[in-house]
C-alpha atoms as a PDB file:
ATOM      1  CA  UNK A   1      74.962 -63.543 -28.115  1.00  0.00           C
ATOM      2  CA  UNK A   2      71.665 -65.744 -28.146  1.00  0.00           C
ATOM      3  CA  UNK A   3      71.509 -69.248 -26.918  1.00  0.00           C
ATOM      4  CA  UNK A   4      71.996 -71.884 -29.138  1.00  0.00           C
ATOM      5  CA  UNK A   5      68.580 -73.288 -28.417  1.00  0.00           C
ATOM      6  CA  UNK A   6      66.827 -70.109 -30.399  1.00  0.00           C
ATOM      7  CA  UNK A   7      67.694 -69.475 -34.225  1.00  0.00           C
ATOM      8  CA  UNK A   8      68.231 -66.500 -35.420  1.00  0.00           C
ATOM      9  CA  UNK A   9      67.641 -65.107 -39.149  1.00  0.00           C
ATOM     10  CA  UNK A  10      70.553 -63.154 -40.572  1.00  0.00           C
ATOM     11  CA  UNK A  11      70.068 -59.613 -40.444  1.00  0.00           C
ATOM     12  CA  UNK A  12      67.211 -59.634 -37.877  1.00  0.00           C
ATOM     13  CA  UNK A  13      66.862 -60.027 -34.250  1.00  0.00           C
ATOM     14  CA  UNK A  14      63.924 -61.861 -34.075  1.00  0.00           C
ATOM     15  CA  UNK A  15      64.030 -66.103 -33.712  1.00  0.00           C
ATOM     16  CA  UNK A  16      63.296 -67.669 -37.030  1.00  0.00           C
ATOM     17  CA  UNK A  17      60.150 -70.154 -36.309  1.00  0.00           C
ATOM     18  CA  UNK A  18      60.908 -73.509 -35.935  1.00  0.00           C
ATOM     19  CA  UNK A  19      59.762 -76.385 -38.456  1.00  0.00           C
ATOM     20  CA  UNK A  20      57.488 -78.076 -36.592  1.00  0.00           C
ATOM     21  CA  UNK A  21      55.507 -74.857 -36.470  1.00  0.00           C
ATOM     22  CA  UNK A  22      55.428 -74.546 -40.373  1.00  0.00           C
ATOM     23  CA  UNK A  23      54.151 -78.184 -40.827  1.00  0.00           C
ATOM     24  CA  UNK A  24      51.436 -77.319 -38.300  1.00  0.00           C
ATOM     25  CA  UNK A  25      50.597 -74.472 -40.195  1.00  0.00           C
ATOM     26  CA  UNK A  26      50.217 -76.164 -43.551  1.00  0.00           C
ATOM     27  CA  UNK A  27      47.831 -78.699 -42.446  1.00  0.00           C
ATOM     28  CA  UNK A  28      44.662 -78.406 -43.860  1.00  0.00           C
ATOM     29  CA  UNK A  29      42.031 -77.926 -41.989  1.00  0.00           C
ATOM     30  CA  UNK A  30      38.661 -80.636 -41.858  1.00  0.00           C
ATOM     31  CA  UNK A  31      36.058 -79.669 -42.805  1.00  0.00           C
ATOM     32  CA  UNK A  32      33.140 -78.982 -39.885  1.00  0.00           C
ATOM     33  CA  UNK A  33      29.586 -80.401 -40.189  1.00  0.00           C
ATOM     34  CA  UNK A  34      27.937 -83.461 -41.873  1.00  0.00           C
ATOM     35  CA  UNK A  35      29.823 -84.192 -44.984  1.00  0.00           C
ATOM     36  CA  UNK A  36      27.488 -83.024 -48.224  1.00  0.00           C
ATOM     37  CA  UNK A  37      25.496 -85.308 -50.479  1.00  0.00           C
ATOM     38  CA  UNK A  38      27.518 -85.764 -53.305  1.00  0.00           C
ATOM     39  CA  UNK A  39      25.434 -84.522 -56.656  1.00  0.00           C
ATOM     40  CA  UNK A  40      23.968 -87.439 -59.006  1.00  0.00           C
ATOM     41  CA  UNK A  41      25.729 -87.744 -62.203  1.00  0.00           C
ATOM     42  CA  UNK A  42      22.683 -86.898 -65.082  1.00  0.00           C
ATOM     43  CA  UNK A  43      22.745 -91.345 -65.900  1.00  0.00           C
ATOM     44  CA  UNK A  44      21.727 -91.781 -61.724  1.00  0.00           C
ATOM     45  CA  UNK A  45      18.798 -89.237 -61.927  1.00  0.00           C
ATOM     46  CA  UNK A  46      17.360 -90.515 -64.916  1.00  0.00           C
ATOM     47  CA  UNK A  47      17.758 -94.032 -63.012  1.00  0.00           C
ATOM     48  CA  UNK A  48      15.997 -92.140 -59.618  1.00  0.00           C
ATOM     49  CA  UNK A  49      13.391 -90.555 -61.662  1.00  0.00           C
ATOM     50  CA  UNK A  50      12.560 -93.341 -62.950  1.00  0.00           C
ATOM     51  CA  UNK A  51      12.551 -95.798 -59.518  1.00  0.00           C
ATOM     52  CA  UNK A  52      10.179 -92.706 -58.029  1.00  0.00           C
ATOM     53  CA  UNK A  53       8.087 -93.339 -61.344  1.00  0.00           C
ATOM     54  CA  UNK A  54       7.548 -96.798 -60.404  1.00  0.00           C
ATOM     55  CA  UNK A  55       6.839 -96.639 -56.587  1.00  0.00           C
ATOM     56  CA  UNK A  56       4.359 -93.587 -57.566  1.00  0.00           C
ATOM     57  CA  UNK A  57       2.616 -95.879 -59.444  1.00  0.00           C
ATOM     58  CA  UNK A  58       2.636 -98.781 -57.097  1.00  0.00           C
ATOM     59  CA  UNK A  59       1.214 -96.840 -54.725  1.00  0.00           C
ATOM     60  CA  UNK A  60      -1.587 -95.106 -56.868  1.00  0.00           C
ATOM     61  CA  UNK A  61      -2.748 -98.461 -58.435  1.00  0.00           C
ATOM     62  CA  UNK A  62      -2.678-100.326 -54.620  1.00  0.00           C
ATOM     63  CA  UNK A  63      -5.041 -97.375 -53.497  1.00  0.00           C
ATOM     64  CA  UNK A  64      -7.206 -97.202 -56.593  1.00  0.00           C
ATOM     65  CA  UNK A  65      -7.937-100.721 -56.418  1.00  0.00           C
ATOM     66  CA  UNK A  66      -8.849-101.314 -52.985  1.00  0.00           C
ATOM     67  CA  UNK A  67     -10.754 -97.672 -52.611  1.00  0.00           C
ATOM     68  CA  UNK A  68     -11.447 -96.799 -56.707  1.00  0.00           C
ATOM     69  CA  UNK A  69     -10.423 -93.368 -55.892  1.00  0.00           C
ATOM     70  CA  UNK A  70      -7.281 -91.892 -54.154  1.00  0.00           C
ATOM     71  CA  UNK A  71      -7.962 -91.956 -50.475  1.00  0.00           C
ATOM     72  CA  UNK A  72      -5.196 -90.502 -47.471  1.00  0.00           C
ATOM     73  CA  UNK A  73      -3.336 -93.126 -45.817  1.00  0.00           C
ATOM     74  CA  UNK A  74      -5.167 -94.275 -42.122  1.00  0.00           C
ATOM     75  CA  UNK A  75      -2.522 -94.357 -40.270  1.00  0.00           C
ATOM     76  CA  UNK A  76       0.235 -92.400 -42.109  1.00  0.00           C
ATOM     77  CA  UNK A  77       3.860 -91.614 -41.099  1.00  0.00           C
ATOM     78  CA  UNK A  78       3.614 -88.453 -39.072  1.00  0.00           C
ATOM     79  CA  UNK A  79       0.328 -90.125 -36.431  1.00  0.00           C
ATOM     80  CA  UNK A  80       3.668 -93.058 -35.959  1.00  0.00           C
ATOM     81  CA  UNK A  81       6.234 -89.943 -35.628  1.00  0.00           C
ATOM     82  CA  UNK A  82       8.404 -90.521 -38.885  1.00  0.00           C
ATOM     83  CA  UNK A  83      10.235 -87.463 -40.792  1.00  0.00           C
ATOM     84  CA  UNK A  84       8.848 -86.553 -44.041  1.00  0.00           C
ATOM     85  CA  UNK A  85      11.716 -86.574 -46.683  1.00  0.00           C
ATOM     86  CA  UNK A  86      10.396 -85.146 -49.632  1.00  0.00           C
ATOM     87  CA  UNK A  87       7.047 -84.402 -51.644  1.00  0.00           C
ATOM     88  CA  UNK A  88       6.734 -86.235 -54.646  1.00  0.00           C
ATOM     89  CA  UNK A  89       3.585 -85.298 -56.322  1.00  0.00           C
ATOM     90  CA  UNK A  90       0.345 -83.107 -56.046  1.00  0.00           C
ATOM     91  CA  UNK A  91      -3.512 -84.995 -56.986  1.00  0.00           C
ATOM     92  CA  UNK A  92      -6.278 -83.296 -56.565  1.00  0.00           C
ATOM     93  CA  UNK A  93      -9.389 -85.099 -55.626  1.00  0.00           C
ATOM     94  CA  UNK A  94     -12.870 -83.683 -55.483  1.00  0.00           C
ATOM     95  CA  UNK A  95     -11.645 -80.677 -54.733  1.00  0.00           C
ATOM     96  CA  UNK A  96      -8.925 -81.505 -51.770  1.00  0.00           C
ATOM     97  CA  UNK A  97      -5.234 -81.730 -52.445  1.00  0.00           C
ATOM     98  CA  UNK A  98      -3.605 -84.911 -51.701  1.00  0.00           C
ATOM     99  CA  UNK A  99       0.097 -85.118 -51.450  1.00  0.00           C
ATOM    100  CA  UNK A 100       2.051 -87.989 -52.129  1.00  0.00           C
ATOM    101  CA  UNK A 101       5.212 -87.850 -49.269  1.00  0.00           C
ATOM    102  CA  UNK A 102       8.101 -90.203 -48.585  1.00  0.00           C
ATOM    103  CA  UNK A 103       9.067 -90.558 -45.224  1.00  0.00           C
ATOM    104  CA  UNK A 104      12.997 -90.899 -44.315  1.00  0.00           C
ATOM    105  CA  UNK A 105      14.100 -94.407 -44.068  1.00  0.00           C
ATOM    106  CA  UNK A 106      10.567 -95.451 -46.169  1.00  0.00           C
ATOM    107  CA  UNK A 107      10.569 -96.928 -49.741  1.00  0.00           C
ATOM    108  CA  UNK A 108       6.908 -96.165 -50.301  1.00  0.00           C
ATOM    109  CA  UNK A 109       5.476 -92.982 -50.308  1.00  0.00           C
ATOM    110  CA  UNK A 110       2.326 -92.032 -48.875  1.00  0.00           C
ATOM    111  CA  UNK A 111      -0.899 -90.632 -49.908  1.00  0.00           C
ATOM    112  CA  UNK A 112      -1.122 -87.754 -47.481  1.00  0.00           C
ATOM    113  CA  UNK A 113      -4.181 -84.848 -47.251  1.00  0.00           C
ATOM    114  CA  UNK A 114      -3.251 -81.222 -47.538  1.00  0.00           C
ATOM    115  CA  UNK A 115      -4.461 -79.995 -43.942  1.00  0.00           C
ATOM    116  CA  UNK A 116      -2.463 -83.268 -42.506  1.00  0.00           C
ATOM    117  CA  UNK A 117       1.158 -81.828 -44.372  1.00  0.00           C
ATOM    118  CA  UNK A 118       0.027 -77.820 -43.536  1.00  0.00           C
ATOM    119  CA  UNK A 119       0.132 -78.949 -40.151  1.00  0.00           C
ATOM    120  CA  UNK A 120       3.290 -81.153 -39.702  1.00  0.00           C
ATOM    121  CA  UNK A 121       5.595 -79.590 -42.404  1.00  0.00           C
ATOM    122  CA  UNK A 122       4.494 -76.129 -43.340  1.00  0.00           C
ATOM    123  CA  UNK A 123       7.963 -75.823 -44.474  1.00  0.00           C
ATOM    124  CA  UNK A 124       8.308 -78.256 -46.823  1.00  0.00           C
ATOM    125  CA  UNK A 125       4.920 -77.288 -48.365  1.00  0.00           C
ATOM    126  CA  UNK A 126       5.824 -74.365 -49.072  1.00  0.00           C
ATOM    127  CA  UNK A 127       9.233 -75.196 -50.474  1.00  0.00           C
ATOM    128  CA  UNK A 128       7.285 -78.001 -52.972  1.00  0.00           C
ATOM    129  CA  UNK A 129       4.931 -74.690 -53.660  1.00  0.00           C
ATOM    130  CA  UNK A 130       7.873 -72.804 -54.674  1.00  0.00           C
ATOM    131  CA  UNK A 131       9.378 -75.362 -56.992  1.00  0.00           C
ATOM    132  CA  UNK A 132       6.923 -76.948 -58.559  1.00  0.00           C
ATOM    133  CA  UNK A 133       3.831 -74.128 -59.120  1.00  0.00           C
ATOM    134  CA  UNK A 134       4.439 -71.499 -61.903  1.00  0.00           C
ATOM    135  CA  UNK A 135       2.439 -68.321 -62.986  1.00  0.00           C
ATOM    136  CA  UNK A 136       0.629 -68.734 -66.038  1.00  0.00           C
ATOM    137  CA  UNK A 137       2.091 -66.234 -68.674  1.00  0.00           C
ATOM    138  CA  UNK A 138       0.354 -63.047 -69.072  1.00  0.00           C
ATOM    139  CA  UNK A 139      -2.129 -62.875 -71.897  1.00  0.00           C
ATOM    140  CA  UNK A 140      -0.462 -60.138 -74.633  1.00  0.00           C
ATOM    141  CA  UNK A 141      -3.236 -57.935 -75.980  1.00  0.00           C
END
């Protein structure tokens, strides 16, 4: 007959798998990666909305006083090698764009010209492009 060591199910020839092999089984498995950004309740955006507000317009009102017109940051974060986190807004000034970008681990954002962001983070320009430019409607004649 079998060995006592191997359990067998009634009816069947084949060993019945052991319980330690079930619990294994169950486990869940973790999840792989970085762990995702948990999504802002509406009460936080409306808070972060209106934070970005603020430093927008600390920024603007630093540069229009010392220049009297919007002017690109000298020395701005991608000439000291920082990571742009995300466009905030789009000026346009005599005819040139001006982008105002925060760089990761930066609380200000910076005034930043349009060849300067086409050339570090084509990506993200056109991603801003995407969201944030619409088609005028067409005219109905």
């Amino acid at each position: 007959m079998a060995s006592p060591s191997m359990n067998l199910q009634p009816g069947t020839a084949a060993p019945a798998p052991s319980p330690t092999v079930q619990s294994v089984a169950e486990t869940p498995k973790r999840p792989r990666g970085r762990p995702r950004k948990t999504q802002l309740e509406p009460v936080d955006r409306a808070e972060e909305n209106a934070t970005n507000n603020k430093l927008v317009a600390k920024v603007l009102r630093r540069c229009l006083k010392k220049y009297k017109k919007l002017v690109p940051t000298v020395n701005n974060g991608f000439e000291r090698g920082l990571k742009p986190d995300c466009i905030m807004k789009l000026f346009m000034q005599e005819n040139q764009r001006l982008f105002l970008v925060r760089f990761k681990n930066r609380k200000l954002p910076e005034i930043i010209s349009g060849e300067d962001l086409k050339k570090y983070a084509p990506i993200m320009l056109i991603y801003f492009y995407a969201d944030n430019l619409h088609k005028p409607h067409p005219r109905t004649q």
